[in-house]
PDB file of N, CA and C in Angstrom:
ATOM      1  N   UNK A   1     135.189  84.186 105.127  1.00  0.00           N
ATOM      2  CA  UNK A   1     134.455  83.120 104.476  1.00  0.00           C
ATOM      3  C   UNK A   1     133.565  83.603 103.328  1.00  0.00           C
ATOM      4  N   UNK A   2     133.032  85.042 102.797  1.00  0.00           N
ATOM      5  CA  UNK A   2     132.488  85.508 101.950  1.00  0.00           C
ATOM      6  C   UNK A   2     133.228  86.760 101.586  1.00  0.00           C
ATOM      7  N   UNK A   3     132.998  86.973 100.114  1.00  0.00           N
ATOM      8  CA  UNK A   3     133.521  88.327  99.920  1.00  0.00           C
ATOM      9  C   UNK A   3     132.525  89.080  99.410  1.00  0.00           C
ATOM     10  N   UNK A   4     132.505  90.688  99.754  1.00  0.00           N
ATOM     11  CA  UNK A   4     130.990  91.246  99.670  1.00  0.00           C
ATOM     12  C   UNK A   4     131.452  91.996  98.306  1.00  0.00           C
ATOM     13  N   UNK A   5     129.808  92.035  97.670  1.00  0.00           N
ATOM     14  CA  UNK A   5     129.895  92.305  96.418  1.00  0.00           C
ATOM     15  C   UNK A   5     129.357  93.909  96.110  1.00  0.00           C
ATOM     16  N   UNK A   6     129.318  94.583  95.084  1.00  0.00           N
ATOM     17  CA  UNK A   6     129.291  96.174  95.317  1.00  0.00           C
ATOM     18  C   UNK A   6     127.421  95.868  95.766  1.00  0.00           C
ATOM     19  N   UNK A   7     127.481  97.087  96.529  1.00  0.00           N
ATOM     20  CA  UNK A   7     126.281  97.206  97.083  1.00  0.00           C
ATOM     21  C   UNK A   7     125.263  98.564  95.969  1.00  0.00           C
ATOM     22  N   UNK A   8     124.148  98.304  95.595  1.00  0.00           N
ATOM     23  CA  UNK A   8     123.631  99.096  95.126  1.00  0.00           C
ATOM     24  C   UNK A   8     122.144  99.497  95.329  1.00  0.00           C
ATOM     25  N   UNK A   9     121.338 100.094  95.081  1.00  0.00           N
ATOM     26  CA  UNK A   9     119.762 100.065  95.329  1.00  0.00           C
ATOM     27  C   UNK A   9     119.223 100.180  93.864  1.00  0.00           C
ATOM     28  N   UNK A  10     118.431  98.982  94.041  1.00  0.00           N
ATOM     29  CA  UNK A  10     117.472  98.439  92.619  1.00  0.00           C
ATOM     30  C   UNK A  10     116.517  99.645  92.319  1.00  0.00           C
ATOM     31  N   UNK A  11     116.631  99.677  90.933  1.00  0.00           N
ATOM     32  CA  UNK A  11     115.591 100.792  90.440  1.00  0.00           C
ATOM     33  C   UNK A  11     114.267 100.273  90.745  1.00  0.00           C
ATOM     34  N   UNK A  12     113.169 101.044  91.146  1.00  0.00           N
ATOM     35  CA  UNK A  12     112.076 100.498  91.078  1.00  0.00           C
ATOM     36  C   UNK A  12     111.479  99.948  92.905  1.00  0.00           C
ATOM     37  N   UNK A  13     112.675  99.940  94.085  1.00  0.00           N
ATOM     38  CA  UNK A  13     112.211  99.000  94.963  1.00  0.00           C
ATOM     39  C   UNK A  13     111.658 100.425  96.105  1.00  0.00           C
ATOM     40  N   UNK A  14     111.587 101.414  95.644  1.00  0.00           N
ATOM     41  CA  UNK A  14     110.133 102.301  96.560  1.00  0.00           C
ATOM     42  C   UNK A  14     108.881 102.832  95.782  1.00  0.00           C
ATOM     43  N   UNK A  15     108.016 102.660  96.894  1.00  0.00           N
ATOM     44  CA  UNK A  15     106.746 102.745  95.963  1.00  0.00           C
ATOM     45  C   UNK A  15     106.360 103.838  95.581  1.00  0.00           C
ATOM     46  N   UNK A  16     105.621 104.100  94.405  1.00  0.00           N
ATOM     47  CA  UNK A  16     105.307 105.112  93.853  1.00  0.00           C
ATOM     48  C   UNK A  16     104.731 106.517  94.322  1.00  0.00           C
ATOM     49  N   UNK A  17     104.436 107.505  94.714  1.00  0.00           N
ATOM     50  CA  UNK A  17     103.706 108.485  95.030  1.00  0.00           C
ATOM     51  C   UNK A  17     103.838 109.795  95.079  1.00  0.00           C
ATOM     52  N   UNK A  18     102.924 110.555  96.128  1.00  0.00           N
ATOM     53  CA  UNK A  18     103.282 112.121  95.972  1.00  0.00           C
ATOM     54  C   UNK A  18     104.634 112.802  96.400  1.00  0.00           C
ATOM     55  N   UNK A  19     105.063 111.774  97.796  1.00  0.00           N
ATOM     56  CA  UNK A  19     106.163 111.155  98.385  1.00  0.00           C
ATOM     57  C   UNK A  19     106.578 110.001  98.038  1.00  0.00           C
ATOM     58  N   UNK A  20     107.519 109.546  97.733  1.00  0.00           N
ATOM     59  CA  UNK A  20     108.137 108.427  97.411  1.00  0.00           C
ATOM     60  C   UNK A  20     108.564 106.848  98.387  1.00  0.00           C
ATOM     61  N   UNK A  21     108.444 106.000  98.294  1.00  0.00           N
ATOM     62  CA  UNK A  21     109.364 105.513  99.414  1.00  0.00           C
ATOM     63  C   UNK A  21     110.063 105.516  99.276  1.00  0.00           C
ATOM     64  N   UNK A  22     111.485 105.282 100.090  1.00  0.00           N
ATOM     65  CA  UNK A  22     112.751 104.951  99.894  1.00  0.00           C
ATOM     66  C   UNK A  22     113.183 103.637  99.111  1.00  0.00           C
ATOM     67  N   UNK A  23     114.182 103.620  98.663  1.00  0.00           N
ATOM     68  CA  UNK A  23     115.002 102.858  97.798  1.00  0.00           C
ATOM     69  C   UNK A  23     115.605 101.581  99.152  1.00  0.00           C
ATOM     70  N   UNK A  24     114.902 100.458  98.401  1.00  0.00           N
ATOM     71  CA  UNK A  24     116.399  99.413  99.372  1.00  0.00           C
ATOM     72  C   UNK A  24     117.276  99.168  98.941  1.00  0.00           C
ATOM     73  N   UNK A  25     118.495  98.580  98.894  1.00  0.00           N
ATOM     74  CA  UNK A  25     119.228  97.850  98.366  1.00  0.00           C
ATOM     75  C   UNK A  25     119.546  96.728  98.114  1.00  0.00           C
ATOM     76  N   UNK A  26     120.694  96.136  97.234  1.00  0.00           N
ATOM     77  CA  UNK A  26     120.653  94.727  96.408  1.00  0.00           C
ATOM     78  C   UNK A  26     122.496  94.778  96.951  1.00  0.00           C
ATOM     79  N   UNK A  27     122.802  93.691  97.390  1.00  0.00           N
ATOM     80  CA  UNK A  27     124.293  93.502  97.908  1.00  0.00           C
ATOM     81  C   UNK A  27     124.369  91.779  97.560  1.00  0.00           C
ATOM     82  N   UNK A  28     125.616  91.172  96.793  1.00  0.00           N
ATOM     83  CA  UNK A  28     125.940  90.312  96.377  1.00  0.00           C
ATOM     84  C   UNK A  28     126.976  89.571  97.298  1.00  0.00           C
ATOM     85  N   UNK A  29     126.792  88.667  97.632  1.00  0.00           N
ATOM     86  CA  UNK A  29     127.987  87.532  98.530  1.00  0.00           C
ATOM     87  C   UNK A  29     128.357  86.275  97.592  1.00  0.00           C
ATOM     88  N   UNK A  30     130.057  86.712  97.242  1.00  0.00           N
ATOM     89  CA  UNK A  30     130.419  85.099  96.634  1.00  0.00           C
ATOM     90  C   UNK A  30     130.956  84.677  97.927  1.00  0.00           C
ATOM     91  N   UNK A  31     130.349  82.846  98.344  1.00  0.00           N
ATOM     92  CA  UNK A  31     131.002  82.376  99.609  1.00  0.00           C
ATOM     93  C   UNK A  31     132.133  81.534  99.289  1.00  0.00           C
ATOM     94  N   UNK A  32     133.098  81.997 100.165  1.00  0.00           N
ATOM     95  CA  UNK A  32     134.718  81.778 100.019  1.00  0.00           C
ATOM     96  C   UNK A  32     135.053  80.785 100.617  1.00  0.00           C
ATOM     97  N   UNK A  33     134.160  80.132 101.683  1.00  0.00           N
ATOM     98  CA  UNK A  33     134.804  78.926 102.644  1.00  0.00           C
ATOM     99  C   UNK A  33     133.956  77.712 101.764  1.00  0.00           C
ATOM    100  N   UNK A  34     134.453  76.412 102.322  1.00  0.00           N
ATOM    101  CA  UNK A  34     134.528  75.511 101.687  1.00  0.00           C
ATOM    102  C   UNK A  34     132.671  75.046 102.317  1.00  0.00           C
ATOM    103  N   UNK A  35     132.332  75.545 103.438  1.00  0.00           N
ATOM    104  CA  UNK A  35     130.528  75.754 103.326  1.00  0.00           C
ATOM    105  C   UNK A  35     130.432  76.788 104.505  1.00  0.00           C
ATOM    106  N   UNK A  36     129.145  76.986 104.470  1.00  0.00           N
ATOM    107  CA  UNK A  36     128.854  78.195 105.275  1.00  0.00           C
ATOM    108  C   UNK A  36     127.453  77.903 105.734  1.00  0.00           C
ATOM    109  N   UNK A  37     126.425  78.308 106.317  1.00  0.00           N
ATOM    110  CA  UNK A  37     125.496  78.215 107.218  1.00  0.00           C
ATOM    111  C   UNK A  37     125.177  79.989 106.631  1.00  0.00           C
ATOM    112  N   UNK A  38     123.611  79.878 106.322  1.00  0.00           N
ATOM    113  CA  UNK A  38     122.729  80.677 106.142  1.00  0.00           C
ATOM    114  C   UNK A  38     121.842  80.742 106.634  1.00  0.00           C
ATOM    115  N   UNK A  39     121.189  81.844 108.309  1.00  0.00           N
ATOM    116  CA  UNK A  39     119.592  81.839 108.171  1.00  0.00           C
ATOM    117  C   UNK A  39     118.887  83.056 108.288  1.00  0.00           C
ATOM    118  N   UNK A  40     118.096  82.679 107.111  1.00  0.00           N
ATOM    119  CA  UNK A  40     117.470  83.976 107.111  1.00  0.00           C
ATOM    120  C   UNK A  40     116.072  84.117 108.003  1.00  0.00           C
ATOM    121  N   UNK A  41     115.713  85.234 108.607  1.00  0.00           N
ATOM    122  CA  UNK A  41     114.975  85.716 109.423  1.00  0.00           C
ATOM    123  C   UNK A  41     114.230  87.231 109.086  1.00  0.00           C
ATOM    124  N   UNK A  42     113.701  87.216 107.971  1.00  0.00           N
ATOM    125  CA  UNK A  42     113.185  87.936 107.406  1.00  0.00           C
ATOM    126  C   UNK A  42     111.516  88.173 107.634  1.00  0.00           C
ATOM    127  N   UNK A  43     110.829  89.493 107.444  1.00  0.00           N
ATOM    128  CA  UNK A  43     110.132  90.024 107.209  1.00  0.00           C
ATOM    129  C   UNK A  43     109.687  90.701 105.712  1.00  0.00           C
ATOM    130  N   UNK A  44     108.285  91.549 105.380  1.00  0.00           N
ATOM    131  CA  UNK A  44     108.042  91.764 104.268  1.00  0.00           C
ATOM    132  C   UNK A  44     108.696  91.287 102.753  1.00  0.00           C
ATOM    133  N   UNK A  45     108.659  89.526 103.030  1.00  0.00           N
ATOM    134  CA  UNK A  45     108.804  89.237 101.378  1.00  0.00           C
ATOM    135  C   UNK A  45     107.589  88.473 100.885  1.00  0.00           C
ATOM    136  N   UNK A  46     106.723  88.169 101.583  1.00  0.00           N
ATOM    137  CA  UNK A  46     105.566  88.016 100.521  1.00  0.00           C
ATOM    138  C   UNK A  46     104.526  88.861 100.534  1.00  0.00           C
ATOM    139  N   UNK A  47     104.616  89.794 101.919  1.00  0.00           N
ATOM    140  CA  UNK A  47     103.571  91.589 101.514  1.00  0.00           C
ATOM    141  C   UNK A  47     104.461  92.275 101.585  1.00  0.00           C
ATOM    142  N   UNK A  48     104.773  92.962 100.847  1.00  0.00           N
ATOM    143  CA  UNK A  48     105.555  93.806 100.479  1.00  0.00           C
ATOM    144  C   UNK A  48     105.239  95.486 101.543  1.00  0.00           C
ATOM    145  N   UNK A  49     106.200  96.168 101.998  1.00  0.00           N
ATOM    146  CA  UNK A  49     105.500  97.343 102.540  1.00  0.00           C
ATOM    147  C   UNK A  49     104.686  98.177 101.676  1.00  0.00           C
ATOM    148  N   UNK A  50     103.615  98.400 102.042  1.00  0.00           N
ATOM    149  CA  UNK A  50     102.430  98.639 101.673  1.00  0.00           C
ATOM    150  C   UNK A  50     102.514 100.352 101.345  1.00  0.00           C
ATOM    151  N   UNK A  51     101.843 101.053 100.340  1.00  0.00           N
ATOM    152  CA  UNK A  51     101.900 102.720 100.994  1.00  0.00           C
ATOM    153  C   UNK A  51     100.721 103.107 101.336  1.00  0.00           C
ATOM    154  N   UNK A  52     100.631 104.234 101.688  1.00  0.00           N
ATOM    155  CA  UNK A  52      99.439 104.857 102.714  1.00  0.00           C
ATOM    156  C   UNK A  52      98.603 106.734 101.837  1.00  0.00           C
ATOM    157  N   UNK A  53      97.719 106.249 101.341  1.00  0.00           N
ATOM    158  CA  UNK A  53      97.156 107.539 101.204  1.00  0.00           C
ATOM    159  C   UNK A  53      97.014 107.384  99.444  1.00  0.00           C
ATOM    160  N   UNK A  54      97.095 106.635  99.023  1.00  0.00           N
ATOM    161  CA  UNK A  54      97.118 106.493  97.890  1.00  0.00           C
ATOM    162  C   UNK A  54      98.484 105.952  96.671  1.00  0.00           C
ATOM    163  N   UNK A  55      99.275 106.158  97.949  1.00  0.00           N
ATOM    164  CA  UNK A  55     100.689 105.845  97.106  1.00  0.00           C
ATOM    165  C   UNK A  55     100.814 104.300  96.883  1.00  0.00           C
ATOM    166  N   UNK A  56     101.810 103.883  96.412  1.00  0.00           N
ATOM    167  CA  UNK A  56     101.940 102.167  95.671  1.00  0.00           C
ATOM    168  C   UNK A  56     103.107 101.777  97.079  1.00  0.00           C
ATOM    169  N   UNK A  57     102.965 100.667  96.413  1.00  0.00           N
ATOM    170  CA  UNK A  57     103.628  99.393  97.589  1.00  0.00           C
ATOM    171  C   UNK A  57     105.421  99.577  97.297  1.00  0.00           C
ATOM    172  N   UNK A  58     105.872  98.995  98.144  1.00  0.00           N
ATOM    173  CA  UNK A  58     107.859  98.973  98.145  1.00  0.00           C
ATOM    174  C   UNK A  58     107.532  97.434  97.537  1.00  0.00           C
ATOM    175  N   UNK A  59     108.361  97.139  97.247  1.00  0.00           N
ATOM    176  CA  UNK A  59     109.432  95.957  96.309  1.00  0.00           C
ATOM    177  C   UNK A  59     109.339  95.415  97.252  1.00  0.00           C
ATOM    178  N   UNK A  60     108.936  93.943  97.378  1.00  0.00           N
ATOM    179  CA  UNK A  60     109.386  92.797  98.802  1.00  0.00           C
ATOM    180  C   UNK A  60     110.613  92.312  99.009  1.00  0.00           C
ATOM    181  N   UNK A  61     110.947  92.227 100.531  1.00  0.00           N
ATOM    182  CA  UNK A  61     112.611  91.508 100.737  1.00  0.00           C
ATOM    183  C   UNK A  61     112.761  90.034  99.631  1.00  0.00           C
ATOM    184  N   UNK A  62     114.120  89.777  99.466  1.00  0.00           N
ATOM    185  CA  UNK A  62     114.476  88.583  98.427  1.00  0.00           C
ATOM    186  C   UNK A  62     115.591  88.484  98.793  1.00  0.00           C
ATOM    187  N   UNK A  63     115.934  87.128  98.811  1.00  0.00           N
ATOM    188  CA  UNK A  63     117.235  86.848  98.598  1.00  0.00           C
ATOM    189  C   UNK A  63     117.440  85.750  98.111  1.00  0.00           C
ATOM    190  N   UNK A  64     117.880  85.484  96.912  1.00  0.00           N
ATOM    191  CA  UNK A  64     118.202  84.527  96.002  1.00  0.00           C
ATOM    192  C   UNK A  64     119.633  84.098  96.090  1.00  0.00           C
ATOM    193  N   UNK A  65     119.645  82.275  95.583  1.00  0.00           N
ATOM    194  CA  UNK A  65     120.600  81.993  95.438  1.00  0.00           C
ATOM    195  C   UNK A  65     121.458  81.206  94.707  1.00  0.00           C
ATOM    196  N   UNK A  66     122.233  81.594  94.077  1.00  0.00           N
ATOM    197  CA  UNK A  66     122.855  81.527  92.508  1.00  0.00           C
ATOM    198  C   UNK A  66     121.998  81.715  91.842  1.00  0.00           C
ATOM    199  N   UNK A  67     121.402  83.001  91.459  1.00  0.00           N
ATOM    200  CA  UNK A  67     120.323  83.337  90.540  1.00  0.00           C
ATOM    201  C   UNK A  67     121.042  83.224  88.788  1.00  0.00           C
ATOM    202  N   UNK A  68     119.824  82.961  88.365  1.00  0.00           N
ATOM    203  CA  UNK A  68     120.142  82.541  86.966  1.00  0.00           C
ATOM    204  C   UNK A  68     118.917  80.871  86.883  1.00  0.00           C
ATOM    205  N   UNK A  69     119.183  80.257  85.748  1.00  0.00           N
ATOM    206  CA  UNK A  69     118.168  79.489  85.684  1.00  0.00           C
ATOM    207  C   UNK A  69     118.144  78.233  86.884  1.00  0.00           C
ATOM    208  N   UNK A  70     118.674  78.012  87.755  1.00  0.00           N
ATOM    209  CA  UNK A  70     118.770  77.439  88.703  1.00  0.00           C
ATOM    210  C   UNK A  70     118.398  78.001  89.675  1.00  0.00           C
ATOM    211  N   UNK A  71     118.445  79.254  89.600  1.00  0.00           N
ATOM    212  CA  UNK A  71     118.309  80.116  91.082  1.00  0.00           C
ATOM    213  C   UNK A  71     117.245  79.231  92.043  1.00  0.00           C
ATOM    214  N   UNK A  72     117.929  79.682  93.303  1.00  0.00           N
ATOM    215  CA  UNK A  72     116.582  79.270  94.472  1.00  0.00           C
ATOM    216  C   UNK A  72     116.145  80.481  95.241  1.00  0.00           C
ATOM    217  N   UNK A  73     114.927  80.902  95.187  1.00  0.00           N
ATOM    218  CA  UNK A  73     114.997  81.538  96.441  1.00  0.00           C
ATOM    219  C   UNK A  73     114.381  81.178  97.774  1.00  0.00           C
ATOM    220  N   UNK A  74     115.171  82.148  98.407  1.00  0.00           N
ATOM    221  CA  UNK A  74     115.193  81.379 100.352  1.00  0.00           C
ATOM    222  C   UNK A  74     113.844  81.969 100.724  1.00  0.00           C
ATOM    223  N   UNK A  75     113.097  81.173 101.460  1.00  0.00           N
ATOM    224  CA  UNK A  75     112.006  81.654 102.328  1.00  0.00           C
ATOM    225  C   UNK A  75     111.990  82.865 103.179  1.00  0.00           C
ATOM    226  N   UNK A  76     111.150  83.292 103.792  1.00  0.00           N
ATOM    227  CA  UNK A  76     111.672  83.930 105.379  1.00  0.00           C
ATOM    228  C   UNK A  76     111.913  83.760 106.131  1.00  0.00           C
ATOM    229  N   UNK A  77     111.878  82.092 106.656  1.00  0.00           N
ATOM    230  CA  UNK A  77     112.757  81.606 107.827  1.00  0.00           C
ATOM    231  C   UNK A  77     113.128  80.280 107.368  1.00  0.00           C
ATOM    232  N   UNK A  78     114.185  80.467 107.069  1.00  0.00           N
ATOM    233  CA  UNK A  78     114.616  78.820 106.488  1.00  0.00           C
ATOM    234  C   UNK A  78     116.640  79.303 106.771  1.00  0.00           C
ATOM    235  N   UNK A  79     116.921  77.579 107.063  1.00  0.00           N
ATOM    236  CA  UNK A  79     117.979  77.726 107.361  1.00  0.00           C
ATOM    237  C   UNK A  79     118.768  77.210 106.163  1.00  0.00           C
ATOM    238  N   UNK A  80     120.121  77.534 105.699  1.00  0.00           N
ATOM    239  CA  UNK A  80     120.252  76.421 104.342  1.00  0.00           C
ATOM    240  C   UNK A  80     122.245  76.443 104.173  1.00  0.00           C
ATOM    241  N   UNK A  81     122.505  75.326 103.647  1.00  0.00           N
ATOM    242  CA  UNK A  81     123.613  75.254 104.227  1.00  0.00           C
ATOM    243  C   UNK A  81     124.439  75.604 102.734  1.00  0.00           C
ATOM    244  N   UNK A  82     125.267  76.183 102.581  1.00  0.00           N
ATOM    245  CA  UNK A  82     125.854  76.799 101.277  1.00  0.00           C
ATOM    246  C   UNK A  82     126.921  76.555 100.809  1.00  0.00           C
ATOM    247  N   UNK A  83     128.200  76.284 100.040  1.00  0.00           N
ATOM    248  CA  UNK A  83     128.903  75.929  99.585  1.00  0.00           C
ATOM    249  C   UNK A  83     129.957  76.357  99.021  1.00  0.00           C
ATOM    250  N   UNK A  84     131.261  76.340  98.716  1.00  0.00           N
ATOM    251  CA  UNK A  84     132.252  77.381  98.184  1.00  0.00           C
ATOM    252  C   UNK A  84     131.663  77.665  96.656  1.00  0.00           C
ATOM    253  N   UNK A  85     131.953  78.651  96.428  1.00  0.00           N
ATOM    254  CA  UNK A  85     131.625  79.562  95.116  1.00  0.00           C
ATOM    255  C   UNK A  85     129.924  80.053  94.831  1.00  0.00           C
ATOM    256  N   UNK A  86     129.063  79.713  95.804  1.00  0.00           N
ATOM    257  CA  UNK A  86     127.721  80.154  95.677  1.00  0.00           C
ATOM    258  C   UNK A  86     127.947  81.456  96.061  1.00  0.00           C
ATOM    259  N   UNK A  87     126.759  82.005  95.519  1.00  0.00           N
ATOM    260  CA  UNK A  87     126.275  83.844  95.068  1.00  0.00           C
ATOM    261  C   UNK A  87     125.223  83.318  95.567  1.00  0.00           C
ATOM    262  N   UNK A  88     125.031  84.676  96.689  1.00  0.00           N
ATOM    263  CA  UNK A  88     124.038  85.214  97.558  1.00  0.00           C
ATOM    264  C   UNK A  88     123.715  86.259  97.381  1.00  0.00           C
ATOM    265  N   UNK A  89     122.179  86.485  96.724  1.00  0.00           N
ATOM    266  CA  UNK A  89     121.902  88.030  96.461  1.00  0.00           C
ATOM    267  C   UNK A  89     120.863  88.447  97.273  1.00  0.00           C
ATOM    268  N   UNK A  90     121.078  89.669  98.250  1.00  0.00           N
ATOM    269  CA  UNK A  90     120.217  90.178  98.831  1.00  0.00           C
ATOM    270  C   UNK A  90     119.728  91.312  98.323  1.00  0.00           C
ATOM    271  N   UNK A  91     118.615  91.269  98.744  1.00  0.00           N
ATOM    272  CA  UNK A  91     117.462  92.901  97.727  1.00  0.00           C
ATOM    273  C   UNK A  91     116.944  93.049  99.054  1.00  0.00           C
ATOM    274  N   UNK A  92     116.736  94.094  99.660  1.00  0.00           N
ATOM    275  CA  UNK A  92     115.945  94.760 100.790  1.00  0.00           C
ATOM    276  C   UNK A  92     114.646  95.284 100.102  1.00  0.00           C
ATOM    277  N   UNK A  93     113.481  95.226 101.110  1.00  0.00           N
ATOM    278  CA  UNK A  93     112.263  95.738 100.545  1.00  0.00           C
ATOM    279  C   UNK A  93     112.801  97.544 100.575  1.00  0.00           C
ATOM    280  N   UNK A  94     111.910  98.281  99.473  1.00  0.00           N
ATOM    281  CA  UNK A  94     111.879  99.213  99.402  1.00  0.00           C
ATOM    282  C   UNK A  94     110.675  99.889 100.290  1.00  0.00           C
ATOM    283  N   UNK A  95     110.743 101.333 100.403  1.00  0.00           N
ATOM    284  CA  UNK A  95     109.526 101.934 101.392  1.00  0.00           C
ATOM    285  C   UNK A  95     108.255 101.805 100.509  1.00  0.00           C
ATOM    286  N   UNK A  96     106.842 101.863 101.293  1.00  0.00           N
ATOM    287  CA  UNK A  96     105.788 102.356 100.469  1.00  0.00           C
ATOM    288  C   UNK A  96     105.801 103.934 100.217  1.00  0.00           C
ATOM    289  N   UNK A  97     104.750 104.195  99.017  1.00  0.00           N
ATOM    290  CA  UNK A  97     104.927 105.612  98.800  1.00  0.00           C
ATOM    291  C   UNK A  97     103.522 106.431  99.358  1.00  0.00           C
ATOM    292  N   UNK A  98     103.674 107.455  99.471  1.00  0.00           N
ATOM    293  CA  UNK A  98     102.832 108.366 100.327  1.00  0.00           C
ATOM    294  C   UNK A  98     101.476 108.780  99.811  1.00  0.00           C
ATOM    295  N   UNK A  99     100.739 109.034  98.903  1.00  0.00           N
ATOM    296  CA  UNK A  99      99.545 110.145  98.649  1.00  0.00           C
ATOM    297  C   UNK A  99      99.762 109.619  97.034  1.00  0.00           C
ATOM    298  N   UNK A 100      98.960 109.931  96.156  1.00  0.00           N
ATOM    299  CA  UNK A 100      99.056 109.661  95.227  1.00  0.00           C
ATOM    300  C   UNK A 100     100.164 109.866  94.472  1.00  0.00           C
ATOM    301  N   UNK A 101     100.174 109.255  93.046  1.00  0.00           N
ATOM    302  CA  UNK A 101     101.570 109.567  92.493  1.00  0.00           C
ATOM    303  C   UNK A 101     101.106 110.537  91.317  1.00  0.00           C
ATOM    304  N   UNK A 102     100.040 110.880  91.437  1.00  0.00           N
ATOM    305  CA  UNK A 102      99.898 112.080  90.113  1.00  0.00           C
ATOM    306  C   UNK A 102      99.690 113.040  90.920  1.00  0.00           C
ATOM    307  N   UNK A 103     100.071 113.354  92.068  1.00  0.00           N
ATOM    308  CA  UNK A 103     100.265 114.599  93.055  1.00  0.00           C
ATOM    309  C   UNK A 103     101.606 115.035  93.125  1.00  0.00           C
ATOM    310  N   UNK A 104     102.572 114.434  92.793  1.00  0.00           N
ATOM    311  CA  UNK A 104     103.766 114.652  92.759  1.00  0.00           C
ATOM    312  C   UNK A 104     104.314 115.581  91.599  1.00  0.00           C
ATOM    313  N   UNK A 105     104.612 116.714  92.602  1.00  0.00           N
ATOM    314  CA  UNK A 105     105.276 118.024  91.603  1.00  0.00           C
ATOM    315  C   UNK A 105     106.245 117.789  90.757  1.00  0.00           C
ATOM    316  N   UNK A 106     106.005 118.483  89.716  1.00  0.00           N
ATOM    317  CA  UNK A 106     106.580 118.469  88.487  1.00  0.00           C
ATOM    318  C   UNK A 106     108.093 118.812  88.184  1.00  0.00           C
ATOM    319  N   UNK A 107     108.404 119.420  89.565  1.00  0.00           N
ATOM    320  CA  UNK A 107     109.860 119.867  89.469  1.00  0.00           C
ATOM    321  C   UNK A 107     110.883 118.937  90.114  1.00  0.00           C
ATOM    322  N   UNK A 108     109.657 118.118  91.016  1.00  0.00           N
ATOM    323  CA  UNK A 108     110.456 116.968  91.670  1.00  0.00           C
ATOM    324  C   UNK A 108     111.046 115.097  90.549  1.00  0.00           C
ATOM    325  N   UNK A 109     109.351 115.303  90.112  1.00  0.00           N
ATOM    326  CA  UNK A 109     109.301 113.986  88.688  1.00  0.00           C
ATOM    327  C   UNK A 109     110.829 114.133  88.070  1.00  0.00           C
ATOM    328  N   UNK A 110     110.642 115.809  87.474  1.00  0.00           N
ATOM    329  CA  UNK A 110     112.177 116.498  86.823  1.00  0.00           C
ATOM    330  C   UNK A 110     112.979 115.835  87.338  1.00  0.00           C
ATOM    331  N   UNK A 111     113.065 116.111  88.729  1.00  0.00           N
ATOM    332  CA  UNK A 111     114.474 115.666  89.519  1.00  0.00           C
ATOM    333  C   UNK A 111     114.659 113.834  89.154  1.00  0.00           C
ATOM    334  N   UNK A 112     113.342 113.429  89.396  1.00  0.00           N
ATOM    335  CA  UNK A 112     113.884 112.054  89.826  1.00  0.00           C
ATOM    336  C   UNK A 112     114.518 111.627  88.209  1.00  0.00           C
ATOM    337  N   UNK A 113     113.927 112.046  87.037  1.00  0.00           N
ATOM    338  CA  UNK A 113     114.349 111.716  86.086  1.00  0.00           C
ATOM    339  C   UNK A 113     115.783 111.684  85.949  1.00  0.00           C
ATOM    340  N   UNK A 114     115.965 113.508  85.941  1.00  0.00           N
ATOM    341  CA  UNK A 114     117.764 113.535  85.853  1.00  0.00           C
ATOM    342  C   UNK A 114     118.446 112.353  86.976  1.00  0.00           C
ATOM    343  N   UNK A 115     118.177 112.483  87.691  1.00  0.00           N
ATOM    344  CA  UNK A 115     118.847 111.509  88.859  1.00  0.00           C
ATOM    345  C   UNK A 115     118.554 109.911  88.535  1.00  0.00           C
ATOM    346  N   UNK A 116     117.899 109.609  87.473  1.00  0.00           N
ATOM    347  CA  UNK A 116     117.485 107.937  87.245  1.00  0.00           C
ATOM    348  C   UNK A 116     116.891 107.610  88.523  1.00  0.00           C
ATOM    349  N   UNK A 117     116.064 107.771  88.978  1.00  0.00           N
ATOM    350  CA  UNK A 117     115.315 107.551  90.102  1.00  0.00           C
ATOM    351  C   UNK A 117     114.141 107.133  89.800  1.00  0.00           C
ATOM    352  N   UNK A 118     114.102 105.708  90.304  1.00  0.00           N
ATOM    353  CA  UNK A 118     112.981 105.304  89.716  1.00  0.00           C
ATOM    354  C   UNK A 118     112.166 104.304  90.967  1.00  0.00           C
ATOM    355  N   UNK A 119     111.421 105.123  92.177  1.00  0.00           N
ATOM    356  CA  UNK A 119     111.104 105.034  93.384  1.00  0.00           C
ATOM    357  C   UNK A 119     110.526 103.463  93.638  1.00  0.00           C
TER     358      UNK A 119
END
């Protein structure tokens, strides 16, 4: 009834620091049946995970639907009933980050650069 779309992790969705948080990911659903039943049961989308020690906050959960100038997005507990050819985009919150972010070694920054890492 859906076909899953490439899965990737959004630049930007862990929070900043000496340690980083982790990266969530963003995964796309076009729905294939003629309707479908959605409920979401979510956590951290309007506080975002927080970091600890000085580091910055993760990216909050989202999941939008048919984004673009219509887009809606879904609450954290809402049920909603969906339709053939709607796009479902999920974004996972990213981690918070650890200790400050101007503590973070210089050989690592290096790294995240070459790697497009952008916590």
């Amino acid at each position: 009834p859906r076909l899953g779309g490439r899965r990737r992790s959004p630049l930007g969705s862990g929070g900043d620091g000496a340690h980083r948080g982790g990266l969530g990911f963003r995964r796309a659903y076009r729905i294939l049946a003629p309707e479908l039943t959605l409920t979401s049961m979510l956590d951290r989308r309007v506080v975002p995970p927080y970091g600890l020690a000085g580091g910055r906050d993760g990216a909050p959960f989202r999941i939008t639907l048919n984004p673009g100038p219509r887009e809606r997005v879904i609450r954290g507990k809402e049920t909603v009933q969906l339709a053939a050819n709607d796009l479902v985009v999920i974004e996972t919150c990213g981690g918070g980050g650890y200790g400050p972010p101007g503590e973070r070694p210089a050989d690592r920054t290096a790294r995240d650069r070459a790697e497009d890492y952008r916590g």
